[in-house]
N, C-alpha and C. Protein backbone atom coordinates (compact mmCIF):
# COMPACT_ATOMS: atom_id res chain seq x y z
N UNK A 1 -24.69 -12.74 3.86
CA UNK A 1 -23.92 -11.65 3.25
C UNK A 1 -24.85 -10.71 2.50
N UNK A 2 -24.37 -9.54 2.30
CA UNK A 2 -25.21 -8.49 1.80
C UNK A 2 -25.11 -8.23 0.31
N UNK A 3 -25.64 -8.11 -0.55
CA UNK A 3 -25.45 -7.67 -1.64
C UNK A 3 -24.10 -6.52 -1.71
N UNK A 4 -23.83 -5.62 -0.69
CA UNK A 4 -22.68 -4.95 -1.12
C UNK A 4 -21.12 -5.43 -0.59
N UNK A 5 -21.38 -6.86 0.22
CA UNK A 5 -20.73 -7.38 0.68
C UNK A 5 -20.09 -8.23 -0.40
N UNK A 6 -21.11 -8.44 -1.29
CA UNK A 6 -20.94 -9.82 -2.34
C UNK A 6 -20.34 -8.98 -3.44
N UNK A 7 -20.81 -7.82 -3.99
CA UNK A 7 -20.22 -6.84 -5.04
C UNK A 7 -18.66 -6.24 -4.84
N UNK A 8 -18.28 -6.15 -3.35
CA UNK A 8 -17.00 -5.73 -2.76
C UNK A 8 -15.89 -7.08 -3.18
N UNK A 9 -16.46 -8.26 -2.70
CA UNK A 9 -15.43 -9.17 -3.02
C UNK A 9 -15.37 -9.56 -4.39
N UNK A 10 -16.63 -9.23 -4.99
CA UNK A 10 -16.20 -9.61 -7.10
C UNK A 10 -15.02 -8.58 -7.40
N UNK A 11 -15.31 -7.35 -6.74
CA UNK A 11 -14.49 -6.49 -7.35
C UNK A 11 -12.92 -6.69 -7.01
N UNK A 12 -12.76 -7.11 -6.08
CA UNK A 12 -11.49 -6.96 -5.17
C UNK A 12 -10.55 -8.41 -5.94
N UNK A 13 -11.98 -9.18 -6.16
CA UNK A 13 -11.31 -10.38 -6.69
C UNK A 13 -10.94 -10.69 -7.91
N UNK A 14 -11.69 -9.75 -8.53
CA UNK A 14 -11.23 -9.14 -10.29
C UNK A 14 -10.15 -8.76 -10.36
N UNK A 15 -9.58 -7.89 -9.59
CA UNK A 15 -8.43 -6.86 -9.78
C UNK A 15 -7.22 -7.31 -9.03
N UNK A 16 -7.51 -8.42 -8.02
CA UNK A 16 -6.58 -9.30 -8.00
C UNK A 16 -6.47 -10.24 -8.69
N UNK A 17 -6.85 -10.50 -9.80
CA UNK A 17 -7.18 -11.61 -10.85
C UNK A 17 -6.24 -10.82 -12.53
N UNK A 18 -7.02 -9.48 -12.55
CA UNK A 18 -6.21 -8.60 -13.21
C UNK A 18 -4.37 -7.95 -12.93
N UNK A 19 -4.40 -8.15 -11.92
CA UNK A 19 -2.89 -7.57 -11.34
C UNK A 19 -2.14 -8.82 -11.90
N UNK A 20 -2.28 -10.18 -10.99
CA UNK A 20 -2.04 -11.37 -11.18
C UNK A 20 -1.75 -11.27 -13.04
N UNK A 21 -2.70 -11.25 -13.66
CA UNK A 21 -2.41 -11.87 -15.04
C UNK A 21 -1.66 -10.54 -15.47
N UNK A 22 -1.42 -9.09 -15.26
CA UNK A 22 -0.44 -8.46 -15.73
C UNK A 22 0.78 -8.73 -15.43
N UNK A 23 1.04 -9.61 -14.32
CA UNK A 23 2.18 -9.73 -13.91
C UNK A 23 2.78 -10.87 -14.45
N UNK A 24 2.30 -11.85 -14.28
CA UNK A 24 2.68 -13.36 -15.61
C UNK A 24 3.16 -12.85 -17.16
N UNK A 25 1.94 -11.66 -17.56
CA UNK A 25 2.63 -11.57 -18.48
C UNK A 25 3.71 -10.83 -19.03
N UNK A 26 4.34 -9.70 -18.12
CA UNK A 26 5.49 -9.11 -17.83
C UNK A 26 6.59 -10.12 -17.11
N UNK A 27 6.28 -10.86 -16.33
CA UNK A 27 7.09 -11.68 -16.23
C UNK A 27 8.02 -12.96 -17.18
N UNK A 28 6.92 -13.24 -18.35
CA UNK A 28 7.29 -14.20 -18.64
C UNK A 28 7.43 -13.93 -20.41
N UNK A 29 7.78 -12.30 -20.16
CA UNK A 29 8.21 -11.76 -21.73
C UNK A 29 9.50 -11.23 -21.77
């Protein structure tokens, strides 16, 4: 894998990590 290969999935996996925890916590207020 390429370095911009590896930087694409931190990011993608952050912000599905971020969506995820906005949503728990709208959900569960």
């Amino acid at each position: 894998m390429s370095v911009f290969q590896t930087v694409s999935l931190i990011l993608l996996f952050g912000t599905f990590l971020i969506v995820l925890l906005n949503y728990i916590n709208k959900h569960y207020q």
